[in-house]
PDB file of N, CA and C in Angstrom:
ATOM      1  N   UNK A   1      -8.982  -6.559  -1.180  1.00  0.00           N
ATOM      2  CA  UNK A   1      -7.727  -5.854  -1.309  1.00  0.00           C
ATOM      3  C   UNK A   1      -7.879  -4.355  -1.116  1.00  0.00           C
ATOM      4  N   UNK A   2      -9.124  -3.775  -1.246  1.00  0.00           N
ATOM      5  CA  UNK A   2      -9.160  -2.353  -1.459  1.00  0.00           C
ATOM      6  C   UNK A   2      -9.291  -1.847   0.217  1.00  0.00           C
ATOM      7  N   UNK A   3      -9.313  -2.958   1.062  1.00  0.00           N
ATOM      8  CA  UNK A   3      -8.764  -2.411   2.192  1.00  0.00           C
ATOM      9  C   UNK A   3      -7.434  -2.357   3.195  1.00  0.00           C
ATOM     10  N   UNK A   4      -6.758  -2.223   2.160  1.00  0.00           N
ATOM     11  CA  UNK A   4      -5.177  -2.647   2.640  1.00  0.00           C
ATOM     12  C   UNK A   4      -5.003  -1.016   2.883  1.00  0.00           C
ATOM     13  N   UNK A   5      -5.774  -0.169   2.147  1.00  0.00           N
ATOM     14  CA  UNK A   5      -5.198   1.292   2.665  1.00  0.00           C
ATOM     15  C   UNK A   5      -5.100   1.336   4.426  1.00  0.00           C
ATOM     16  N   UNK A   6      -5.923   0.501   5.223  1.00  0.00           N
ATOM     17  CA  UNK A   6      -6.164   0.912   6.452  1.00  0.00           C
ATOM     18  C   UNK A   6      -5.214   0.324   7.451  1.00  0.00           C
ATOM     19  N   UNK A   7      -4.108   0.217   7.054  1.00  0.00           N
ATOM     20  CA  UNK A   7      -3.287  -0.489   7.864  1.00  0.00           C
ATOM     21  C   UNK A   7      -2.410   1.084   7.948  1.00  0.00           C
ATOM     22  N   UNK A   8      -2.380   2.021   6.939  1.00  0.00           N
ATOM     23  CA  UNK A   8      -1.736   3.363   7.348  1.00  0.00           C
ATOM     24  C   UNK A   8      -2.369   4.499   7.321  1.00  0.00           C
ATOM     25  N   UNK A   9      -4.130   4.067   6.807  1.00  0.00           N
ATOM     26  CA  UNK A   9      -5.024   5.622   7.269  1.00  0.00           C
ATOM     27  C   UNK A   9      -5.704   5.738   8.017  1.00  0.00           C
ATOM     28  N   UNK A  10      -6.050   4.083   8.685  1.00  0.00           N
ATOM     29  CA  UNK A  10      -7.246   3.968   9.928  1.00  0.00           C
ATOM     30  C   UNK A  10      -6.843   3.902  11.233  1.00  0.00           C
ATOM     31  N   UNK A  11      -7.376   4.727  12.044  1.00  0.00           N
ATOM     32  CA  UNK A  11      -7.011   4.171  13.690  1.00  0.00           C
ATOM     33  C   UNK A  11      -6.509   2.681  14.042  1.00  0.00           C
ATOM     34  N   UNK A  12      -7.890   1.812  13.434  1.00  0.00           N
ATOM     35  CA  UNK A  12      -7.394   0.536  13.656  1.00  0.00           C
ATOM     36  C   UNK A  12      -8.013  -0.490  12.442  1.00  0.00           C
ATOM     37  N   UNK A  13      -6.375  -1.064  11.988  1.00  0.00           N
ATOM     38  CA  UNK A  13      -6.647  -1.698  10.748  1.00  0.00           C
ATOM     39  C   UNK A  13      -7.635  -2.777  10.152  1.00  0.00           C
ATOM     40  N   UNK A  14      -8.095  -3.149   9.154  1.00  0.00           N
ATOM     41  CA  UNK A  14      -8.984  -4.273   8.775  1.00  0.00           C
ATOM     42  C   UNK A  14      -8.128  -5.477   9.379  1.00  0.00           C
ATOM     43  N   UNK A  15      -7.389  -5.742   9.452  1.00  0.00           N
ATOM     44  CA  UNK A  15      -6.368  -6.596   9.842  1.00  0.00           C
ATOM     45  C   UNK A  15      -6.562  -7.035  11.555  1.00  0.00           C
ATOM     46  N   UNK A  16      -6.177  -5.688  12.178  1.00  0.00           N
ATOM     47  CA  UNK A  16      -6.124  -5.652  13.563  1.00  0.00           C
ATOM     48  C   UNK A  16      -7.625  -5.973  14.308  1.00  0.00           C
ATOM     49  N   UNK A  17      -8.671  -5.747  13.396  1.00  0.00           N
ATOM     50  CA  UNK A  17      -9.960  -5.411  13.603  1.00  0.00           C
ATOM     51  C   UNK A  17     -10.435  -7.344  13.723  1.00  0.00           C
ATOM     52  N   UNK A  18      -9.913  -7.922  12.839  1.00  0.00           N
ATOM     53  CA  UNK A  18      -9.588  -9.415  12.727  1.00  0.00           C
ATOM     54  C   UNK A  18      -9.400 -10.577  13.766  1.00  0.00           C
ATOM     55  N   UNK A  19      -8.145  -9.940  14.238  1.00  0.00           N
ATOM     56  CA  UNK A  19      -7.233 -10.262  15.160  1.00  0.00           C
ATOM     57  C   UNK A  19      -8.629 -10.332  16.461  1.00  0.00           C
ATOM     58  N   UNK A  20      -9.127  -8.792  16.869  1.00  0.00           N
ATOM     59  CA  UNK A  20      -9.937  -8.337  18.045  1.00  0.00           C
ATOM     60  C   UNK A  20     -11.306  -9.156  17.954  1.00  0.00           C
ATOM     61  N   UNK A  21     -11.576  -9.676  16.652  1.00  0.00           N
ATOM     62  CA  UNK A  21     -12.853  -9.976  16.872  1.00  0.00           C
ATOM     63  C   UNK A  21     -12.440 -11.956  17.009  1.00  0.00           C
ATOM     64  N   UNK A  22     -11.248 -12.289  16.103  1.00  0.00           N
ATOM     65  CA  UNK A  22     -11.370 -13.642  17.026  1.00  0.00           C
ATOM     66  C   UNK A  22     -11.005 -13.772  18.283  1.00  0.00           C
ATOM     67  N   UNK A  23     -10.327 -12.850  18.941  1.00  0.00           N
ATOM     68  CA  UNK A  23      -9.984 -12.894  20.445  1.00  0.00           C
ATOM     69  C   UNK A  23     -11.091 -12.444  21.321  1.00  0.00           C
ATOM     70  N   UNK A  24     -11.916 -11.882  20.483  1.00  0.00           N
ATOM     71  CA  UNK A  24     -12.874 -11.721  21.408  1.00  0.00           C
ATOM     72  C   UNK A  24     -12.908 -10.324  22.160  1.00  0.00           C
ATOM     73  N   UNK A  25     -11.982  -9.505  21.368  1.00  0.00           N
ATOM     74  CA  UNK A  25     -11.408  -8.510  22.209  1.00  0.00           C
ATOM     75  C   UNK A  25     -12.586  -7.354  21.527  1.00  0.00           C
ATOM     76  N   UNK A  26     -12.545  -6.055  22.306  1.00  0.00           N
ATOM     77  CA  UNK A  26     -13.526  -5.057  21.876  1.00  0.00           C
ATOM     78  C   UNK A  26     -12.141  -4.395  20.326  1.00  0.00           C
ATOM     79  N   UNK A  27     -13.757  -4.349  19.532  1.00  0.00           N
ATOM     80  CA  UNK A  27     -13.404  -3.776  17.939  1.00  0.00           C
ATOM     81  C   UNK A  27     -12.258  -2.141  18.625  1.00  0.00           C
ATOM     82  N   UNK A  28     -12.143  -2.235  17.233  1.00  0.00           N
ATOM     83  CA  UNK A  28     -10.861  -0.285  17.394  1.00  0.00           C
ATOM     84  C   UNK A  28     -11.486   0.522  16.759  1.00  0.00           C
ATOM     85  N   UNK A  29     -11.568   1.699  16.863  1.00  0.00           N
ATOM     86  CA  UNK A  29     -12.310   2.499  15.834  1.00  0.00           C
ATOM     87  C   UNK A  29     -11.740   2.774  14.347  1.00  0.00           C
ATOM     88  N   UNK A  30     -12.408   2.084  13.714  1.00  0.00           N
ATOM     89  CA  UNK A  30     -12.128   2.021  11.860  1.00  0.00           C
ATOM     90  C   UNK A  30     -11.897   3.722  11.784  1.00  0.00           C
ATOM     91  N   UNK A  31     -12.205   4.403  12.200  1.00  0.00           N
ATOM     92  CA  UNK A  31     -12.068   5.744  11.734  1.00  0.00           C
ATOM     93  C   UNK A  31     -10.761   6.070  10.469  1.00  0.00           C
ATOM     94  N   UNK A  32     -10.790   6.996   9.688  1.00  0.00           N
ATOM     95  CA  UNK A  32      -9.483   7.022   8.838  1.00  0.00           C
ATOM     96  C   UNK A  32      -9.048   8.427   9.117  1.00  0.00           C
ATOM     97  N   UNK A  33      -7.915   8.363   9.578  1.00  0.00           N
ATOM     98  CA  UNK A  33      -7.560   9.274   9.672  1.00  0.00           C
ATOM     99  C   UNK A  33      -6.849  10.544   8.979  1.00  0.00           C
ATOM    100  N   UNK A  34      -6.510   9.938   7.578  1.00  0.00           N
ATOM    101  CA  UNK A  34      -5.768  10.861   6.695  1.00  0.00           C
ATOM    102  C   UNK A  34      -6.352  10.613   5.430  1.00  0.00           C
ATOM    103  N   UNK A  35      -6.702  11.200   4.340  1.00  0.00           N
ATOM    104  CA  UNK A  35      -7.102  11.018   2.851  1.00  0.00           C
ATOM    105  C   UNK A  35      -6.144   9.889   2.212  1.00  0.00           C
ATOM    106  N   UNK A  36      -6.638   8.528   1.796  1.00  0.00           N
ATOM    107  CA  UNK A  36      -4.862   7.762   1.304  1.00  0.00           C
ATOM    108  C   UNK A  36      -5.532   7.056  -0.141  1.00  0.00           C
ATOM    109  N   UNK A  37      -4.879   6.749  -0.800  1.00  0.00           N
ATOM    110  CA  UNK A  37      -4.645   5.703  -2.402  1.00  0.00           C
ATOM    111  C   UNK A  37      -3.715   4.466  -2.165  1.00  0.00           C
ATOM    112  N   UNK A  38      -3.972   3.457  -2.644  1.00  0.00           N
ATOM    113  CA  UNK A  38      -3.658   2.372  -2.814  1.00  0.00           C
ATOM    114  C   UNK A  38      -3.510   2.266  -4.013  1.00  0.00           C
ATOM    115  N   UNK A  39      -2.113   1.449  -4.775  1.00  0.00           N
ATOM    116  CA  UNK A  39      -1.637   0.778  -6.024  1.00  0.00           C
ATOM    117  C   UNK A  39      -1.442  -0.167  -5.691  1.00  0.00           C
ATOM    118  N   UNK A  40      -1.948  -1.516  -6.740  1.00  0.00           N
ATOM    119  CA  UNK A  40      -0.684  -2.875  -6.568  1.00  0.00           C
ATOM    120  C   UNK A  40       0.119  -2.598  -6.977  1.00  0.00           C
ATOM    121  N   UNK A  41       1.009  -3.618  -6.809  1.00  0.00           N
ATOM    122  CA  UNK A  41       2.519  -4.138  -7.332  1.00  0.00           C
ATOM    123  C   UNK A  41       2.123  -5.060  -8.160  1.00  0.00           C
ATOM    124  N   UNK A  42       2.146  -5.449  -9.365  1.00  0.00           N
ATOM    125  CA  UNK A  42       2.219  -6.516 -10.078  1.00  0.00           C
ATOM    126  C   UNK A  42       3.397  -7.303 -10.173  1.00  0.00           C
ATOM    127  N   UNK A  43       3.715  -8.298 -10.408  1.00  0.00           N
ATOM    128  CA  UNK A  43       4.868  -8.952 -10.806  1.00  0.00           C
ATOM    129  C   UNK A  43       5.518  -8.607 -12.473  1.00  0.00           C
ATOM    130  N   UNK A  44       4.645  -8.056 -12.964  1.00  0.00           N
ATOM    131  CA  UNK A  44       5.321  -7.384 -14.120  1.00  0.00           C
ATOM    132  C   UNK A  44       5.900  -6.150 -13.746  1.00  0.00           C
ATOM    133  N   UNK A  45       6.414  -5.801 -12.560  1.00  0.00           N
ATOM    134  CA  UNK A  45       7.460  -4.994 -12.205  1.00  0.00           C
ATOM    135  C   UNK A  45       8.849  -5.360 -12.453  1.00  0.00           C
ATOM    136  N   UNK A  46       8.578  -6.961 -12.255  1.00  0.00           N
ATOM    137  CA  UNK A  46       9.975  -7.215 -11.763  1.00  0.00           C
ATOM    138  C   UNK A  46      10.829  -7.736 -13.240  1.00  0.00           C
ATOM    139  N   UNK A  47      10.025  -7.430 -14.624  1.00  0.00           N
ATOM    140  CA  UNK A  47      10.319  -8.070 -15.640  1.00  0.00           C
ATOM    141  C   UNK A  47      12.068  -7.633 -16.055  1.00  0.00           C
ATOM    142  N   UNK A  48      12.348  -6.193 -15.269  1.00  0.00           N
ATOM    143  CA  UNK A  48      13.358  -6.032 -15.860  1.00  0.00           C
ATOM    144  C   UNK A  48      14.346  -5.723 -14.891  1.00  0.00           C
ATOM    145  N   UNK A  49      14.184  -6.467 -14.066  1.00  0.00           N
ATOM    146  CA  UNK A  49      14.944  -6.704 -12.893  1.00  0.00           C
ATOM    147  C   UNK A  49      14.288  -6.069 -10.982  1.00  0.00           C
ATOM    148  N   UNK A  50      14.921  -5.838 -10.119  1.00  0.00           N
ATOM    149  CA  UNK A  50      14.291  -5.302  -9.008  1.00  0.00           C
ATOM    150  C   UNK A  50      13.857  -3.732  -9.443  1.00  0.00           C
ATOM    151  N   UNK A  51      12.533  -3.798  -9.185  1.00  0.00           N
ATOM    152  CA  UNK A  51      11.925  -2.296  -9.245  1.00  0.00           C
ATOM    153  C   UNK A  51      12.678  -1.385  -8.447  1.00  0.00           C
ATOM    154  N   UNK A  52      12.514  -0.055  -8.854  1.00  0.00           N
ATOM    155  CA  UNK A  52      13.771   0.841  -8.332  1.00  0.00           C
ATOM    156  C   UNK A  52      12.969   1.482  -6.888  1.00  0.00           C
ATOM    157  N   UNK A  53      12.946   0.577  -5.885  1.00  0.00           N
ATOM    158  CA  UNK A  53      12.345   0.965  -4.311  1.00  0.00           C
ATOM    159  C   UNK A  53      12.461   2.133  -4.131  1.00  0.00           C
ATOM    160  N   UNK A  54      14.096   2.936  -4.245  1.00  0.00           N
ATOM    161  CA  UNK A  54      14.099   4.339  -3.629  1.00  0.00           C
ATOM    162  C   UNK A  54      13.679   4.993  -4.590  1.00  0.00           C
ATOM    163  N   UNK A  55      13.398   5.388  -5.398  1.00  0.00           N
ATOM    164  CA  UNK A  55      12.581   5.962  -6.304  1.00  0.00           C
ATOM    165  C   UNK A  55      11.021   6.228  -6.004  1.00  0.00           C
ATOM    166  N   UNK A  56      10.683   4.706  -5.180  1.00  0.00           N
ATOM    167  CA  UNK A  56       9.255   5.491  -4.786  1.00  0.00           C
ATOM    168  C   UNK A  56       9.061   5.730  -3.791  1.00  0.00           C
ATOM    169  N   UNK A  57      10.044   5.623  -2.870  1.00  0.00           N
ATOM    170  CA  UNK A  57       9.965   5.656  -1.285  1.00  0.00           C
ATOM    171  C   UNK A  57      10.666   7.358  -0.950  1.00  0.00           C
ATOM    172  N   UNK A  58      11.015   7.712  -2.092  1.00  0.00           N
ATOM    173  CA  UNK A  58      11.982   8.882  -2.073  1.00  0.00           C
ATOM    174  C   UNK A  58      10.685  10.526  -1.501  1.00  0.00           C
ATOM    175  N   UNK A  59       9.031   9.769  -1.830  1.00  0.00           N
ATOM    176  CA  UNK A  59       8.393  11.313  -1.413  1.00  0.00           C
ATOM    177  C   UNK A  59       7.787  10.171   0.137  1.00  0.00           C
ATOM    178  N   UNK A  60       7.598  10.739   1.299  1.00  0.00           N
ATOM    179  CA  UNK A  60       7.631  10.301   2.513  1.00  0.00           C
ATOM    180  C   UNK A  60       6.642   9.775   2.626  1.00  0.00           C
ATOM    181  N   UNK A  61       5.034  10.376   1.906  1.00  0.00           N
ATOM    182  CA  UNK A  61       3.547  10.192   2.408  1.00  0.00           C
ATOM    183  C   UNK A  61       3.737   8.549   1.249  1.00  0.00           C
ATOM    184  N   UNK A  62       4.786   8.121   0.990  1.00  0.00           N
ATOM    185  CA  UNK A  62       4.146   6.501   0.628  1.00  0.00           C
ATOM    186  C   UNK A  62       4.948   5.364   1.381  1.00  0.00           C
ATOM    187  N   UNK A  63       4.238   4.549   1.253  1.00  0.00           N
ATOM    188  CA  UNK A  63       4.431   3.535   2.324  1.00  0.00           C
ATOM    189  C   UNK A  63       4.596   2.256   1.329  1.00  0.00           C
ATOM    190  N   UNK A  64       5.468   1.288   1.473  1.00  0.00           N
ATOM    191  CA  UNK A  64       5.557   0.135   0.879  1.00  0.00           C
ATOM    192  C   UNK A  64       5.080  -0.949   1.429  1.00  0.00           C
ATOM    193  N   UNK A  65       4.372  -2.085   0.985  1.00  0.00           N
ATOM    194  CA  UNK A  65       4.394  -3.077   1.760  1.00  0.00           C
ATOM    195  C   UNK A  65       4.379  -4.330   0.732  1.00  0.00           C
ATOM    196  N   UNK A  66       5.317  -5.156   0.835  1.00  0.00           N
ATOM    197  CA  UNK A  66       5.431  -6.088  -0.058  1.00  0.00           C
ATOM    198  C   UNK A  66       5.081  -7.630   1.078  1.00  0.00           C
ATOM    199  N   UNK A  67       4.248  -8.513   0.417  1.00  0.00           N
ATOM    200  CA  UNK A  67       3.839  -9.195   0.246  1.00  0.00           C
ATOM    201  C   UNK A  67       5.023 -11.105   0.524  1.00  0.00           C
ATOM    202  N   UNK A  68       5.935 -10.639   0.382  1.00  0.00           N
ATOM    203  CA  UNK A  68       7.177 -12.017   1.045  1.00  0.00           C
ATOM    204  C   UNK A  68       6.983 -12.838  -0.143  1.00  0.00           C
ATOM    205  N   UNK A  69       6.346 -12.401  -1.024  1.00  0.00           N
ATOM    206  CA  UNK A  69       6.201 -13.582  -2.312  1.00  0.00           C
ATOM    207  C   UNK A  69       7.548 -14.216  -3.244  1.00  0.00           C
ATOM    208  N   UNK A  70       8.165 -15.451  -3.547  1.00  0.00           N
ATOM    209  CA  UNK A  70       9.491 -15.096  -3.815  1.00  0.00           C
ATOM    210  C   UNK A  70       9.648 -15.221  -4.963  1.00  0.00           C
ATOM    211  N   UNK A  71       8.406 -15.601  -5.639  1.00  0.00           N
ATOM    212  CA  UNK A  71       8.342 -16.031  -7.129  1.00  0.00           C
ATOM    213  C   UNK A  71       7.574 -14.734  -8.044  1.00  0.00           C
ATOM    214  N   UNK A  72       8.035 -13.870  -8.969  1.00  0.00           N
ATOM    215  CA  UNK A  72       7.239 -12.445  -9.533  1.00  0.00           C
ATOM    216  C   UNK A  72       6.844 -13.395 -10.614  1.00  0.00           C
ATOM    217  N   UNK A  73       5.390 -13.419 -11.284  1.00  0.00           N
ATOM    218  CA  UNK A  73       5.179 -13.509 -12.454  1.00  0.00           C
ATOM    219  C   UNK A  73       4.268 -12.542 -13.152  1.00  0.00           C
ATOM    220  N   UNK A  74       3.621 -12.077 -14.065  1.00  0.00           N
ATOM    221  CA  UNK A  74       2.939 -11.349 -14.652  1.00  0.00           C
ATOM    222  C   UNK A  74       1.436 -11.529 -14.234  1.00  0.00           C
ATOM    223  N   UNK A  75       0.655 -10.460 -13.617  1.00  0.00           N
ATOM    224  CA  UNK A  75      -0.597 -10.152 -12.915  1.00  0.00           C
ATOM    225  C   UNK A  75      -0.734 -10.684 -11.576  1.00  0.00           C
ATOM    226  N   UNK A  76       0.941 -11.180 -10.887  1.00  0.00           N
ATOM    227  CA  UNK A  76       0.677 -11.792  -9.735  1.00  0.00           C
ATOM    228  C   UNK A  76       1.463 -10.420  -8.705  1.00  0.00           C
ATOM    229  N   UNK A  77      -0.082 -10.512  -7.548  1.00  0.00           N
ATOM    230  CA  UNK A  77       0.198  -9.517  -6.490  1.00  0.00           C
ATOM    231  C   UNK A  77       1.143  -9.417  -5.854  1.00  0.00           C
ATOM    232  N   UNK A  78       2.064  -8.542  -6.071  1.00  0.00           N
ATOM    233  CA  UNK A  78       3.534  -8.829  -4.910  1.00  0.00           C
ATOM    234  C   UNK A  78       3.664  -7.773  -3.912  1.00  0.00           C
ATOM    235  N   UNK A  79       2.478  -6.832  -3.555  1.00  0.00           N
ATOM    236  CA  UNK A  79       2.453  -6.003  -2.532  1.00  0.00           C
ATOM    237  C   UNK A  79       1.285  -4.711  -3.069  1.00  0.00           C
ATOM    238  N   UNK A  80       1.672  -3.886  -2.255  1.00  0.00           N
ATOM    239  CA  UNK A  80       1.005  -2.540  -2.833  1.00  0.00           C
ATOM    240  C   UNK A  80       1.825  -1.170  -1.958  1.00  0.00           C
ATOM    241  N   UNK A  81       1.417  -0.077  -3.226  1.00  0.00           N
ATOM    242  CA  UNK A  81       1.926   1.223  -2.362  1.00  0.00           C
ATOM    243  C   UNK A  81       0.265   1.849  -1.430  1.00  0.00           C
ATOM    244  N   UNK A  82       0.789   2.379  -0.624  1.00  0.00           N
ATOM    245  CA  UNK A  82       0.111   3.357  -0.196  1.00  0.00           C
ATOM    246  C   UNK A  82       0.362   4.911   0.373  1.00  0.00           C
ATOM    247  N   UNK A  83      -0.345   6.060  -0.303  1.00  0.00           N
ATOM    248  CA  UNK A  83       0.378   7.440  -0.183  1.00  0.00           C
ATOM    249  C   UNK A  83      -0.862   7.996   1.095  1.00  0.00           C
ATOM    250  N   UNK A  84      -0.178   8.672   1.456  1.00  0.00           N
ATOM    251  CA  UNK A  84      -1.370   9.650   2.949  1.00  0.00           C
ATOM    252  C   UNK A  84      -1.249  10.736   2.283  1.00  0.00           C
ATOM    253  N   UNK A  85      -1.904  11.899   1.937  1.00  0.00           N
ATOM    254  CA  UNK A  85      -1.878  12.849   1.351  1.00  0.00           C
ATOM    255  C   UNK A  85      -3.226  13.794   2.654  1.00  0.00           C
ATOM    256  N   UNK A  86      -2.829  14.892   2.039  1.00  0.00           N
ATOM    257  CA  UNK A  86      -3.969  16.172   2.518  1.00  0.00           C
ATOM    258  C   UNK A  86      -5.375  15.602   1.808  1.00  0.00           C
ATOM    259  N   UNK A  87      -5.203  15.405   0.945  1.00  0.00           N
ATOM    260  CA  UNK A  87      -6.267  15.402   0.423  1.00  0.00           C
ATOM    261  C   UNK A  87      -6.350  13.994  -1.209  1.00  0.00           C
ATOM    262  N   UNK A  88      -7.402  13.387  -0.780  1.00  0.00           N
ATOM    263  CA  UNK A  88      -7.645  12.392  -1.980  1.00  0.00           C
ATOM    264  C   UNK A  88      -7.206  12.276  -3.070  1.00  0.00           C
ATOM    265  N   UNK A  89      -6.925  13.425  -3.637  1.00  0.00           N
ATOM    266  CA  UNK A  89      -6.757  13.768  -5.175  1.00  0.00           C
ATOM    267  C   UNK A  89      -4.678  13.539  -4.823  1.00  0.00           C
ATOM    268  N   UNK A  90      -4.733  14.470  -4.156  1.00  0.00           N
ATOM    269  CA  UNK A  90      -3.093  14.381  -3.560  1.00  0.00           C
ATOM    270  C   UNK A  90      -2.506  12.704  -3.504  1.00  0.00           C
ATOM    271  N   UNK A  91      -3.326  11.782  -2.217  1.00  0.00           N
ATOM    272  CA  UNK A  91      -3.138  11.071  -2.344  1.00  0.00           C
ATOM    273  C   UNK A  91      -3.024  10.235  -3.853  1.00  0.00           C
ATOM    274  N   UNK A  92      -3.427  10.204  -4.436  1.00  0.00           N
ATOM    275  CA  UNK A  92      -3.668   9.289  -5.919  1.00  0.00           C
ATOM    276  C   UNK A  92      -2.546   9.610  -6.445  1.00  0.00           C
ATOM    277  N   UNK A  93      -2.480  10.870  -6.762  1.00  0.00           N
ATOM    278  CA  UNK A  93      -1.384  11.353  -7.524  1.00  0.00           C
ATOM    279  C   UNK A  93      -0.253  10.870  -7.170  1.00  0.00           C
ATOM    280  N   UNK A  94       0.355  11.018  -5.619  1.00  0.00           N
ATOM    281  CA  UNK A  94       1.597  10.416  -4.946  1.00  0.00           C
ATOM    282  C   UNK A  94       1.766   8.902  -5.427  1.00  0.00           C
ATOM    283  N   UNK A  95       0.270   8.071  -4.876  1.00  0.00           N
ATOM    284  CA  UNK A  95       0.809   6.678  -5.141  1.00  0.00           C
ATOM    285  C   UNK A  95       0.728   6.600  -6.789  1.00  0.00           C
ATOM    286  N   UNK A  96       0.006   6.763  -8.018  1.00  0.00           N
ATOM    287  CA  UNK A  96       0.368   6.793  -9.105  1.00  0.00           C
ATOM    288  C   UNK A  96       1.695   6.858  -9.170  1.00  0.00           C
ATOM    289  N   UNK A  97       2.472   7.937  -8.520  1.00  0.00           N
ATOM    290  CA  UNK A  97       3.972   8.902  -9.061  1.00  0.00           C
ATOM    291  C   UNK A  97       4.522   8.055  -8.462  1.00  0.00           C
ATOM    292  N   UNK A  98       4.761   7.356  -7.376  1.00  0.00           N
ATOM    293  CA  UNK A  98       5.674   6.052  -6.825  1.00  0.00           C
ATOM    294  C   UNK A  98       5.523   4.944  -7.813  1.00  0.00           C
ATOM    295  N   UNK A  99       4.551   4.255  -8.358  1.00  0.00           N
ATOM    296  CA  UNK A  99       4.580   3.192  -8.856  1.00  0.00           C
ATOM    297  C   UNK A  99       4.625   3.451 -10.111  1.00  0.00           C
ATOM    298  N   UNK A 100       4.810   4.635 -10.974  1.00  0.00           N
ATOM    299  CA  UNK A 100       5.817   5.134 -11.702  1.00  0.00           C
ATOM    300  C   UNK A 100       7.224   5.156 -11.945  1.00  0.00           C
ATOM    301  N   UNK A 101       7.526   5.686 -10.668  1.00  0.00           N
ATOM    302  CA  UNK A 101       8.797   5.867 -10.021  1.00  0.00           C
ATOM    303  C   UNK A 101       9.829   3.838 -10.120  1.00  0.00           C
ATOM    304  N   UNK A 102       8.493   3.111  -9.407  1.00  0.00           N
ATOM    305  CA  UNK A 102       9.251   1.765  -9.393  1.00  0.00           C
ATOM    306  C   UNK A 102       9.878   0.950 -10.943  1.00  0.00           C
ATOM    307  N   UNK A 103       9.424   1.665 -11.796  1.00  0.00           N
ATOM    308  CA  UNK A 103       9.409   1.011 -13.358  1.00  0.00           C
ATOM    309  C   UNK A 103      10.523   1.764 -13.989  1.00  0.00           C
ATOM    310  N   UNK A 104      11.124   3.138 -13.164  1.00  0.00           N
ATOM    311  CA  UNK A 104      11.519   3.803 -14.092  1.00  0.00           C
ATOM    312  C   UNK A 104      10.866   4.794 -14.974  1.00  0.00           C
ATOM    313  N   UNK A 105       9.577   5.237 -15.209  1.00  0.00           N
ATOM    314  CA  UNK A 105       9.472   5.968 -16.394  1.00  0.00           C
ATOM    315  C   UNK A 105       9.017   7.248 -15.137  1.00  0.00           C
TER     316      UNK A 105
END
């Protein structure tokens, strides 16, 4: 899971990198291109109804990606944020402050 950041900081994603090597196709360069943080989503988001999306989508450097899961229960993965920041520390802080943001507090 701790490489889901690279679908919005790497040239070319763990994902895409997947794809190229069962096709047979030449790899992409993993390179990362921006400092980023990753949060899950737990399903104990959803305890008190839909998490408040624009709330964390409201600062630009985070990115949502939810997971199509249709059932939320408690410690079950239903996506993750990811923030691009200048810098590492930046990043963390952003995605912390979004998945803050999704709960309300």
């Amino acid at each position: 899971n701790s490489g889901h950041y690279t679908i919005d900081a790497c040239v070319t994603s763990q994902f895409e990198q997947q794809v190229r090597a069962v096709c047979g196709l030449p790899l992409g360069s993993p390179e990362q291109v921006r400092p980023a943080a990753m949060v899950n989503l737990l399903g104990d988001l959803w305890a008190e109804g839909t998490p408040r999306w624009a709330a964390a989508l409201a600062d630009p450097r985070v990115k949502l990606h939810l997971y199509g899961k249709r059932e939320a229960r408690p410690g079950r993965k239903m996506g993750h944020l990811c923030a691009l920041a200048a810098s590492l520390d930046e990043a963390r802080d952003a995605a912390l402050a979004a998945r803050r943001a999704l709960a309300g507090s």
